[in-house]
Protein backbone atom coordinates (compact mmCIF):
# COMPACT_ATOMS: atom_id res chain seq x y z
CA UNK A 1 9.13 -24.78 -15.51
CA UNK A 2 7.94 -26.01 -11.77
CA UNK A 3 10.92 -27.02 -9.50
CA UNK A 4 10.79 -30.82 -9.50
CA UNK A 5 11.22 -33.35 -6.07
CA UNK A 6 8.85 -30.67 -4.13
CA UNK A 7 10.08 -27.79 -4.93
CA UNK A 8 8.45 -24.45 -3.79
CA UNK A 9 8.14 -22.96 -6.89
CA UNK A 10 4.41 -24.69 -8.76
CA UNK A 11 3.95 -22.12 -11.33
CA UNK A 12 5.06 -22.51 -15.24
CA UNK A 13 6.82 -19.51 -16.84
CA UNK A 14 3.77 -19.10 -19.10
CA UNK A 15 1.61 -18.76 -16.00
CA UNK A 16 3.84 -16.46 -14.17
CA UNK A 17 5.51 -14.03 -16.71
CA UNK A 18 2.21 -14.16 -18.93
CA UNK A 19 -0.60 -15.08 -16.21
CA UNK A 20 -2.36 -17.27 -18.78
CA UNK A 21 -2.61 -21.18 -18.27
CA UNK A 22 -3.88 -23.33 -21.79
CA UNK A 23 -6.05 -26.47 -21.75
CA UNK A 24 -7.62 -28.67 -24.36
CA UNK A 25 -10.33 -30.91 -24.53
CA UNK A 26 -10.47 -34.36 -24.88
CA UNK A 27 -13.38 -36.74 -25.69
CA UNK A 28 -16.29 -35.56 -23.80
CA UNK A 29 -19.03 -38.02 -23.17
CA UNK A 30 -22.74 -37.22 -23.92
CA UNK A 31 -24.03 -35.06 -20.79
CA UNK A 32 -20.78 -35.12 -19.30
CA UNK A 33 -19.38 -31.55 -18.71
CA UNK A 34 -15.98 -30.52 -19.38
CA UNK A 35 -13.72 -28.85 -16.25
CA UNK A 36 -10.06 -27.11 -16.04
CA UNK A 37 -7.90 -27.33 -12.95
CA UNK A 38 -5.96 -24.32 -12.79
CA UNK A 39 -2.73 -24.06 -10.71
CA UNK A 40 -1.99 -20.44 -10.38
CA UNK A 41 -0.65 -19.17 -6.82
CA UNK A 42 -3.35 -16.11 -7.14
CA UNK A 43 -6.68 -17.67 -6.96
CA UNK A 44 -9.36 -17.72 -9.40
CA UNK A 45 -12.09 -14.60 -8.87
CA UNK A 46 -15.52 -15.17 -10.16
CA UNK A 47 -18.35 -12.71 -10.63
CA UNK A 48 -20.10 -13.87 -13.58
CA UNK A 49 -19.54 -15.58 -17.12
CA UNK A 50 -22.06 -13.09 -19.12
CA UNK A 51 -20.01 -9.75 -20.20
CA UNK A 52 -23.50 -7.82 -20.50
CA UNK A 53 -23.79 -8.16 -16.24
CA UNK A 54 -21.77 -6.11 -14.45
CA UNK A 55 -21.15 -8.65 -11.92
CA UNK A 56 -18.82 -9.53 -14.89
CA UNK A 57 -16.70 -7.15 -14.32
CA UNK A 58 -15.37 -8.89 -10.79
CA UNK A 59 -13.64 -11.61 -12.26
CA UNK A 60 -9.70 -11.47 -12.20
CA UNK A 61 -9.56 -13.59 -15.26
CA UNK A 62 -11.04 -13.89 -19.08
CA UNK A 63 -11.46 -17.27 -20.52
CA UNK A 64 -10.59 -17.87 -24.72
CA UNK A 65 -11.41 -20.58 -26.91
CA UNK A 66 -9.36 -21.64 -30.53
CA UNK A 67 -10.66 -24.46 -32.51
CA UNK A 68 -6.79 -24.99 -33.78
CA UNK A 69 -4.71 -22.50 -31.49
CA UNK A 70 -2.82 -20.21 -33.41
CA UNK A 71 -2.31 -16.88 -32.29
CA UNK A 72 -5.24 -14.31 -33.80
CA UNK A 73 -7.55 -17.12 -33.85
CA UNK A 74 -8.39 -16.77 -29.96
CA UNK A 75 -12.00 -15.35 -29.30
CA UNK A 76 -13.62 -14.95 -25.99
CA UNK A 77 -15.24 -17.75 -24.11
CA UNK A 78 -18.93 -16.39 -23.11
CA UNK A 79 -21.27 -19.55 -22.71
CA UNK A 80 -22.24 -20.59 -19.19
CA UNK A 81 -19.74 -21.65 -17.37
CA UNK A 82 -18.64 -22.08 -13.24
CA UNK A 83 -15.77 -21.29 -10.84
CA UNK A 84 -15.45 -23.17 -7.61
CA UNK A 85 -12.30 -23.25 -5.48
CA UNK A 86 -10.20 -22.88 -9.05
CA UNK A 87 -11.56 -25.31 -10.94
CA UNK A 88 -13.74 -24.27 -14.25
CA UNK A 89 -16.72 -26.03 -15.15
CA UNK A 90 -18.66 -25.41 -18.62
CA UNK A 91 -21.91 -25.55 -18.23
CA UNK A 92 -23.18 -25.06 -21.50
CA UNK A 93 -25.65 -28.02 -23.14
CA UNK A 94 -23.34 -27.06 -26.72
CA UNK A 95 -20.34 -28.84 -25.10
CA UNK A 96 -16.83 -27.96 -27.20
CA UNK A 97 -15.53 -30.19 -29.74
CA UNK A 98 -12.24 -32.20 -28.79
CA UNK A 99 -9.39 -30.85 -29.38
CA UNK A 100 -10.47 -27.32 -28.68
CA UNK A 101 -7.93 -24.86 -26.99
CA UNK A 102 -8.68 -22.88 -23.73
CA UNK A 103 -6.81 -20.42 -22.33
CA UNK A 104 -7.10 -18.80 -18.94
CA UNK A 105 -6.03 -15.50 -18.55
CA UNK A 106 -5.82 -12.99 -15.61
CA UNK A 107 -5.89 -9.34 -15.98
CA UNK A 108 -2.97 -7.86 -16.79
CA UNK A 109 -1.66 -4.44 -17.71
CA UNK A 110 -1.14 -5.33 -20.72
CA UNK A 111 -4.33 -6.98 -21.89
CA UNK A 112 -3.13 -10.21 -22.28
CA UNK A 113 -2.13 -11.86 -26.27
CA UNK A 114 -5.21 -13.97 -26.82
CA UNK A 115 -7.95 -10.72 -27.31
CA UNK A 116 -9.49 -10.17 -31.23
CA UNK A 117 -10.85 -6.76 -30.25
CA UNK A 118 -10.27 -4.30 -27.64
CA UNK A 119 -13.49 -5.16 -25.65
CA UNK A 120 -11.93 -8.58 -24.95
CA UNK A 121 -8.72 -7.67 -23.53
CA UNK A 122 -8.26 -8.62 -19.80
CA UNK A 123 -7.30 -5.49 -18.71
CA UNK A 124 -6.54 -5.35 -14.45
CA UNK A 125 -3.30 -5.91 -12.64
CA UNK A 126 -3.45 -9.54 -11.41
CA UNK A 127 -0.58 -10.69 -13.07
CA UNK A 128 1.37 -7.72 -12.15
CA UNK A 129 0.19 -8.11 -7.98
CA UNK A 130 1.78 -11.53 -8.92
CA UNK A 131 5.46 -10.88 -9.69
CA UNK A 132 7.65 -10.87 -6.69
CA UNK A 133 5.30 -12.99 -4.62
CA UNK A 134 8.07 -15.37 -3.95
CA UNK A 135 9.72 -13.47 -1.77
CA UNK A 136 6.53 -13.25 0.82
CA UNK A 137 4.56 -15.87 2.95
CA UNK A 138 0.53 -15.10 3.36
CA UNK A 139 -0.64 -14.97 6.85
CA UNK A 140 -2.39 -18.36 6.32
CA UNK A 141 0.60 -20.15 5.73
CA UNK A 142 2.22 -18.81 8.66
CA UNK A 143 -0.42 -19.67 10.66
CA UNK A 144 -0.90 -23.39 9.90
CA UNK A 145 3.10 -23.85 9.89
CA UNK A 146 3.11 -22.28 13.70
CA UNK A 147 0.07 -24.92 14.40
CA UNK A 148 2.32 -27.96 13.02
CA UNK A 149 6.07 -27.18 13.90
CA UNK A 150 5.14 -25.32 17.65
CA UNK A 151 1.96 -26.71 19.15
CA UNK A 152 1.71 -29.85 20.38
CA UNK A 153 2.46 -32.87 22.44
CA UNK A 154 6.24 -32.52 23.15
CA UNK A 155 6.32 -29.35 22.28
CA UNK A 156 6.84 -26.38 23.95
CA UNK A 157 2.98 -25.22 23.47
CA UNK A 158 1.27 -28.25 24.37
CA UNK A 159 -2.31 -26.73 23.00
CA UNK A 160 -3.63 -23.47 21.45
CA UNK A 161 -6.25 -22.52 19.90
CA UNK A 162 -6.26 -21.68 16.13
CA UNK A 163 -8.32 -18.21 17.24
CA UNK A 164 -5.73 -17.19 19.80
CA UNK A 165 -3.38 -17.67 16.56
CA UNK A 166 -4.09 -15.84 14.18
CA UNK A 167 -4.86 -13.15 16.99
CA UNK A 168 -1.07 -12.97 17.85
CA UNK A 169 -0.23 -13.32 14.57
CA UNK A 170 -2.20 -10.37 13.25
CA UNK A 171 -0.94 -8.32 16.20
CA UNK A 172 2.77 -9.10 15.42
CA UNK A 173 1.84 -8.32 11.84
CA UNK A 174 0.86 -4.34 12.96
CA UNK A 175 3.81 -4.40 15.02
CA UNK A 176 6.22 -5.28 12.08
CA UNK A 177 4.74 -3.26 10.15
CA UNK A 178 5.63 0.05 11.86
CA UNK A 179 9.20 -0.36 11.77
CA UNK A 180 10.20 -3.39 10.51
CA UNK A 181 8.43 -4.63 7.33
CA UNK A 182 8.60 -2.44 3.77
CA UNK A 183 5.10 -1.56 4.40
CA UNK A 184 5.38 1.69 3.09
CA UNK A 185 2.64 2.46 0.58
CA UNK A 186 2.66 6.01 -2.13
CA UNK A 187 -0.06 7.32 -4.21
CA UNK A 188 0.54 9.93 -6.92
CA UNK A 189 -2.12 12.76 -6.42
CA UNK A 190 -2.54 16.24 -7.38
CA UNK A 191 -3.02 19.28 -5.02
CA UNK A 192 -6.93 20.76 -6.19
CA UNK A 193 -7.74 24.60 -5.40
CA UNK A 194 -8.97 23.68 -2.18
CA UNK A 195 -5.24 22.53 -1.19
CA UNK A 196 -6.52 19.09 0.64
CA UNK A 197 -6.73 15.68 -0.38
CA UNK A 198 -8.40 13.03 1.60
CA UNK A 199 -6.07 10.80 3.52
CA UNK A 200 -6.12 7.05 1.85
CA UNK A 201 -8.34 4.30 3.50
CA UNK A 202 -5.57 2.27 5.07
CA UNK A 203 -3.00 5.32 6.11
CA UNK A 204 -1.25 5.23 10.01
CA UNK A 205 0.98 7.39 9.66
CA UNK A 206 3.21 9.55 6.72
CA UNK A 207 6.30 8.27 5.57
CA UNK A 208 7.36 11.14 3.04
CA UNK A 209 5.13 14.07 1.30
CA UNK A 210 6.95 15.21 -2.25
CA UNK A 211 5.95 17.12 -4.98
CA UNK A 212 7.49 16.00 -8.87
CA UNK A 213 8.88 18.70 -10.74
CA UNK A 214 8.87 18.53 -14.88
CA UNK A 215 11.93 16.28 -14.76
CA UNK A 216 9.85 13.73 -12.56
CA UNK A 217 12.75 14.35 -9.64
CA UNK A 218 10.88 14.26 -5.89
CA UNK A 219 10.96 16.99 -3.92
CA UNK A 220 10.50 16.90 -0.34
CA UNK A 221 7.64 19.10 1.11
CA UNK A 222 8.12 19.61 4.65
CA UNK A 223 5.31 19.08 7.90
CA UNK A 224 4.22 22.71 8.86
CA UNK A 225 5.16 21.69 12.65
CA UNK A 226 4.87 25.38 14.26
CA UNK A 227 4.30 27.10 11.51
CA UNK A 228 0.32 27.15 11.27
CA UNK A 229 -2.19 24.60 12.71
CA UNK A 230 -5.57 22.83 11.83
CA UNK A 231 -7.96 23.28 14.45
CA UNK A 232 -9.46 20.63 15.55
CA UNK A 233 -12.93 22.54 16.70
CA UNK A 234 -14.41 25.53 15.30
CA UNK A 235 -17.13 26.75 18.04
CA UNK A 236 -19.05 30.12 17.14
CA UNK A 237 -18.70 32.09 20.08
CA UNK A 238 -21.20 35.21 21.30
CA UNK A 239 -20.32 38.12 22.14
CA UNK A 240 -18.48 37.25 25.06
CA UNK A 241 -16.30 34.90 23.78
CA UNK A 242 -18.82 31.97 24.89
CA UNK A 243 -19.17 28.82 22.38
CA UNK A 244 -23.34 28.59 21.24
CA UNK A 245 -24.97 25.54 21.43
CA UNK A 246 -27.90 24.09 18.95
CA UNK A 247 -31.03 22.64 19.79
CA UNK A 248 -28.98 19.33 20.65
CA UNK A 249 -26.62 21.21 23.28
CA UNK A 250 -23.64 20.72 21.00
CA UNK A 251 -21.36 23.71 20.20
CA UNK A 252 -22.06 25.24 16.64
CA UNK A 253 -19.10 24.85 14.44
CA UNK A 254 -18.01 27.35 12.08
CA UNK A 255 -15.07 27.56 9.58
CA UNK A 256 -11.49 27.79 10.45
CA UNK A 257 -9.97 31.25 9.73
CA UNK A 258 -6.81 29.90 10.82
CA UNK A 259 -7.08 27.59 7.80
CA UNK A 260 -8.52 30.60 5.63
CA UNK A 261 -5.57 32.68 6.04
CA UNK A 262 -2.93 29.99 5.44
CA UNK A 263 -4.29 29.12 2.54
CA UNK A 264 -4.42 31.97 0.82
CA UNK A 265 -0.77 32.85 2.16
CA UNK A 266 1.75 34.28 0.18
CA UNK A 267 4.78 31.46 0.35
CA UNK A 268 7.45 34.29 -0.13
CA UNK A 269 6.40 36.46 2.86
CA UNK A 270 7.48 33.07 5.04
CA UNK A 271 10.83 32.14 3.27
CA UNK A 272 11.88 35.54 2.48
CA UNK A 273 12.34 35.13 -1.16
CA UNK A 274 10.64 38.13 -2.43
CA UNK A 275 9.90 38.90 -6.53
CA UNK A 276 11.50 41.06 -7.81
CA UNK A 277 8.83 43.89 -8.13
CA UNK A 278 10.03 44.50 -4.45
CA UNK A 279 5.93 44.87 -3.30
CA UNK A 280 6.64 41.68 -1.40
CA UNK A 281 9.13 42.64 0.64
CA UNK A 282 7.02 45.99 1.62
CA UNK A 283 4.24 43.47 2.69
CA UNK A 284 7.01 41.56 4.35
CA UNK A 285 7.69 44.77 6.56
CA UNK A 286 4.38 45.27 7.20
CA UNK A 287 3.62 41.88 8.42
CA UNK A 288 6.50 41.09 10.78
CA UNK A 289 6.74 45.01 11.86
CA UNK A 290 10.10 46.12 10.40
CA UNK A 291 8.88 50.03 10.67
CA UNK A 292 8.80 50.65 6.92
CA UNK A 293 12.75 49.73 6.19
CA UNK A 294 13.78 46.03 5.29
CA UNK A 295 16.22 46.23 8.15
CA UNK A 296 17.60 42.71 7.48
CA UNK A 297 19.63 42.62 10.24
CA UNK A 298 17.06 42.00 12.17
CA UNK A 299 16.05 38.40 10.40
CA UNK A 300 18.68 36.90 12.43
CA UNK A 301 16.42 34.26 13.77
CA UNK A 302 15.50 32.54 10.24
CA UNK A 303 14.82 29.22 11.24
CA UNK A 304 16.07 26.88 8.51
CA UNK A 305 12.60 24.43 8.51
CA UNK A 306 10.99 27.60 6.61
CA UNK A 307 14.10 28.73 4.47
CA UNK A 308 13.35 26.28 1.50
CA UNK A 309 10.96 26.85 -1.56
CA UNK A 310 9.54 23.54 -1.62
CA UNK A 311 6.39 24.50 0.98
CA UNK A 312 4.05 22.64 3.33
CA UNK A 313 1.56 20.52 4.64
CA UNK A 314 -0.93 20.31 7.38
CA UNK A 315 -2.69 17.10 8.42
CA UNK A 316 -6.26 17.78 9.29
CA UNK A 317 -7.36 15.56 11.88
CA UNK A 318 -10.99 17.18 12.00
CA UNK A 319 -11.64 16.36 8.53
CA UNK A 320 -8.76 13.45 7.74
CA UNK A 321 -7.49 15.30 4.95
CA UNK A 322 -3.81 16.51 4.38
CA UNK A 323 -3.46 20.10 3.78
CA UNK A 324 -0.64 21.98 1.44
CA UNK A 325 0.39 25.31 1.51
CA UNK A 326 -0.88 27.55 -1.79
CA UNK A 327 2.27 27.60 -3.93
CA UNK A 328 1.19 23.98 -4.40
CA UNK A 329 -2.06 23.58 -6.08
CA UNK A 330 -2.14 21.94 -9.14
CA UNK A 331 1.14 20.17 -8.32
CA UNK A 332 1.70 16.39 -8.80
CA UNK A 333 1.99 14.79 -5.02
CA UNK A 334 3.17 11.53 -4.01
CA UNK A 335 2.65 10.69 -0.62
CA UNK A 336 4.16 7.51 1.21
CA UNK A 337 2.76 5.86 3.93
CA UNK A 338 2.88 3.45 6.53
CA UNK A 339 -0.22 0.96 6.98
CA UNK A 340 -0.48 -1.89 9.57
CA UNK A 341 -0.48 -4.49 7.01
CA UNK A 342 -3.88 -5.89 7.46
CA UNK A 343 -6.11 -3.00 5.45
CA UNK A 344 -6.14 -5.58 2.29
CA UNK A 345 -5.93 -9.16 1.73
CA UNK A 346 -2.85 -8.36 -0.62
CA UNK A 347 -1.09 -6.96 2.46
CA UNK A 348 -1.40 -10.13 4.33
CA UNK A 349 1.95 -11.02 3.47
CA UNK A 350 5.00 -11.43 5.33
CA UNK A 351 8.34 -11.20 4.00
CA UNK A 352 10.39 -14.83 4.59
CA UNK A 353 13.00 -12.93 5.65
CA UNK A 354 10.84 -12.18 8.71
CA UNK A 355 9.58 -15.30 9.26
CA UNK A 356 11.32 -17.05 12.02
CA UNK A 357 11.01 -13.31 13.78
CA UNK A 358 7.33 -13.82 12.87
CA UNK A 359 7.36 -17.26 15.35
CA UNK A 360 9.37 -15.87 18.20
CA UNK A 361 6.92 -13.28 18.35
CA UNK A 362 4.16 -15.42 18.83
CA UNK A 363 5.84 -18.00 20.49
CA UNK A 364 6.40 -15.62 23.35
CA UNK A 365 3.24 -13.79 22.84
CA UNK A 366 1.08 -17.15 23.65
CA UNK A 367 3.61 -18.49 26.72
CA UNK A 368 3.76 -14.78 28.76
CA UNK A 369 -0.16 -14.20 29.00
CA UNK A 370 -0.93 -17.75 30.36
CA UNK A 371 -1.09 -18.17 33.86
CA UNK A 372 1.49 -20.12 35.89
CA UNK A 373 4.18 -20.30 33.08
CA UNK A 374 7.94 -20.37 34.45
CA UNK A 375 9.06 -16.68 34.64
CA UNK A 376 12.83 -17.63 33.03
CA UNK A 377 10.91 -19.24 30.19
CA UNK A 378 9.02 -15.91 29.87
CA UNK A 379 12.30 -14.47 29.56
CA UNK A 380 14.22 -16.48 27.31
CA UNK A 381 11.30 -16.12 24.91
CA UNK A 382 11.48 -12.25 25.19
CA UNK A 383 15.05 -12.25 24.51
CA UNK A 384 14.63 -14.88 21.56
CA UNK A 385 12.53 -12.46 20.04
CA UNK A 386 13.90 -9.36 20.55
CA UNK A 387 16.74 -11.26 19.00
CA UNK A 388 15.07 -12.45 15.56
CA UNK A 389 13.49 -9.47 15.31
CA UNK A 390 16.90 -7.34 15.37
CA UNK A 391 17.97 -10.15 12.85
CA UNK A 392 15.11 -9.35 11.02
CA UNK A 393 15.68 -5.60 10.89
CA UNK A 394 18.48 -6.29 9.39
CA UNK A 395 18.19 -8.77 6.99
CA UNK A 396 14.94 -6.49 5.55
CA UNK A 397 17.67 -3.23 5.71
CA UNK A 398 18.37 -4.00 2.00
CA UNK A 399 22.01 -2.73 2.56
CA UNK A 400 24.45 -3.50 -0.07
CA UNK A 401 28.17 -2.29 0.02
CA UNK A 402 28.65 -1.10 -3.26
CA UNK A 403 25.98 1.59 -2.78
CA UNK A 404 27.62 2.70 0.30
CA UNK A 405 30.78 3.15 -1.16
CA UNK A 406 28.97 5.31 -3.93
CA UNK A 407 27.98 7.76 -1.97
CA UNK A 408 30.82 7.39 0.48
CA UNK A 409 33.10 8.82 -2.71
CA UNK A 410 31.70 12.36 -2.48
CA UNK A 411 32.80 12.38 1.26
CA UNK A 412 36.56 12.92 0.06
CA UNK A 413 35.87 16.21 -2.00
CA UNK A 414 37.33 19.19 -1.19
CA UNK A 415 35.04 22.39 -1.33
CA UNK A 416 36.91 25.42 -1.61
CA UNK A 417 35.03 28.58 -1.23
């Protein structure tokens, strides 16, 4: 149930857990129409009411009608009807009899519970974005409270534009987001056979590459670093090593055969784990110049980045694609990521544990590039959020004690060799 005497919670349980909301209709006048207020905290999408449009297909939410509201007895809703700023019109000239259930629905994973057939589930994940939203603040709201609690007459900001706002609020946003908000994003992909995938729409920068064995454990696939390299140009050269130009004097690219080679690389020539048939470790001699005996004395500079089974990747900055090494096609991947928090409206979120942090950084940000401002007040600012934002850090750590002492017990075990 909502928190009562203002409280910040406005959704019902039914409307959270289930993302469905249920109306019914009164007595309608003749010509009148018949609308539903709906109070979700995720805002109504509309595309169409007509499943046969694909515009249709937009809307975050399916609307069912019941003549006496029992569950089974649900059907979807598909007369004309309208959306505007959450509130649902019908439209129709056959207005519903009173008495008549509604139900709003948004997509969920699971379909929803009011669908006869499986063409009228709601199937999406707008219930499921949803959960947890508690524990953020949108953008918007941070915003508007910095415009009311910090800006005014009396106030240490006497006047600022909304624009220069949400500019410094956006900006602190990126800023968090690098080291100090759980921005990190994953996606589950699989390596193809040409051992690249393309590098996702909102990705700054890699968190953690890891392939998932058949028990569904991670494991971590290291950056190449030394190892090889991705060119970033390719220029076909004459015959005295001089790059050729086309018609529009730009050099002629050609395909990498740095790239060639390493992907068709045999993993166990690198690590040293050779099969068993022993013709790996001949090509092993071969390629690092042993003189036709394994000599393993000599492999005392095995550098410990390649001694591990797990192989590698490559980002491609030429073609903005990450690269893995061959023993890895046809594996599942999951790569995390960092974005900058602004790619999607869903990431324009702030955790409230950030908040104040949030403030100080604008606070500060507004006050140190306007002219004439007191250099100690410049100053205090800076330190005020360089303080909230260490607080913040913190706070967003997640660390809890019990955990630490978990893994603290295998620190007092004695190996004996």
């Amino acid at each position: 149930m909502p928190t009562p005497n203002g409280g910040l919670i406005t959704e019902t349980n039914q409307q959270y857990y289930e993302g469905a909301q249920q109306f019914i209709t009164g007595n309608t006048p003749s010509g009148s129409s018949v609308s539903f207020v709906t109070t979700f905290d995720t805002d109504l999408v509309y595309g169409d009411y007509n499943p046969a449009v694909v515009e249709y297909a937009l809307n975050n939410f399916k609307l069912y009608f019941s003549y006496d509201g029992l569950p089974g007895t649900f059907s979807e809703y598909t007369l004309p009807y309208e959306v505007d700023n959450n509130i649902i019109t019908l439209t129709s000239s056959t207005l519903p009899l009173p008495g008549t259930y509604f139900v709003v629905q948004l997509k969920s994973l699971s379909g929803g519970n009011y669908a006869n057939t499986a063409g009228e589930e709601a199937y999406g994940t707008t219930v499921e974005e949803n959960y947890g939203s508690y524990a953020y603040i949108s953008l918007e709201d941070i915003i508007n409270n910095f415009l009311v609690a910090y800006v005014g007459v009396g106030k240490l900001i006497q006047s600022a534009k909304r624009t220069d706002v949400i500019f410094h609020t956006k900006r602190a946003m990126q800023e968090f987001s690098y080291d100090t908000l759980k921005s990190i994003h994953s996606q589950e992909l699989t390596v193809p056979v040409g051992l690249s995938v393309v590098l996702p729409q909102d990705y700054v920068n890699y968190v953690r590459v890891s392939f998932i064995d058949q028990l569904g454990v991670k494991r971590i696939i290291y950056p190449a670093n030394n190892l090889t390299i991705n060119p970033y140009e390719n220029p076909i050269q004459d015959v005295q090593g001089v790059p050729i130009q086309d018609n529009f004097s730009r050099n002629i690219q050609g395909t990498s055969i740095t790239e060639e080679r390493w992907a068709g690389a045999n993993d166990n020539l690198l690590n040293g784990q050779f099969a068993e048939s022993n013709i790996e470790a001949v090509n092993f001699q071969d390629a690092y110049g042993f003189g036709g005996s394994l000599n393993w004395g000599r492999q005392y500079g095995l550098d410990p980045q390649l001694a591990q089974v797990n192989g590698w990747f490559t980002l491609n900055e030429r073609e903005g694609k990450m690269a893995f090494s061959s023993n890895l096609v046809g594996k599942i991947i999951v790569l995390e990521y960092v974005s900058d928090g602004l790619a999607y409206d869903l990431d324009t979120r702030l955790p409230k544990m950030a908040e104040e942090a949030m403030y100080a950084y604008v606070i500060h940000a507004i006050v140190s590039t306007r002219i004439n401002q007191p250099e100690y007040l410049v100053q205090r600012l800076r330190r005020e959020k360089s303080s909230k934002l260490r607080n913040a850090k913190i706070r967003l750590s997640n660390i809890k004690l019990d955990e630490i002492v978990q893994v603290m017990r295998g620190k007092s075990k004695w190996i004996k060799s």
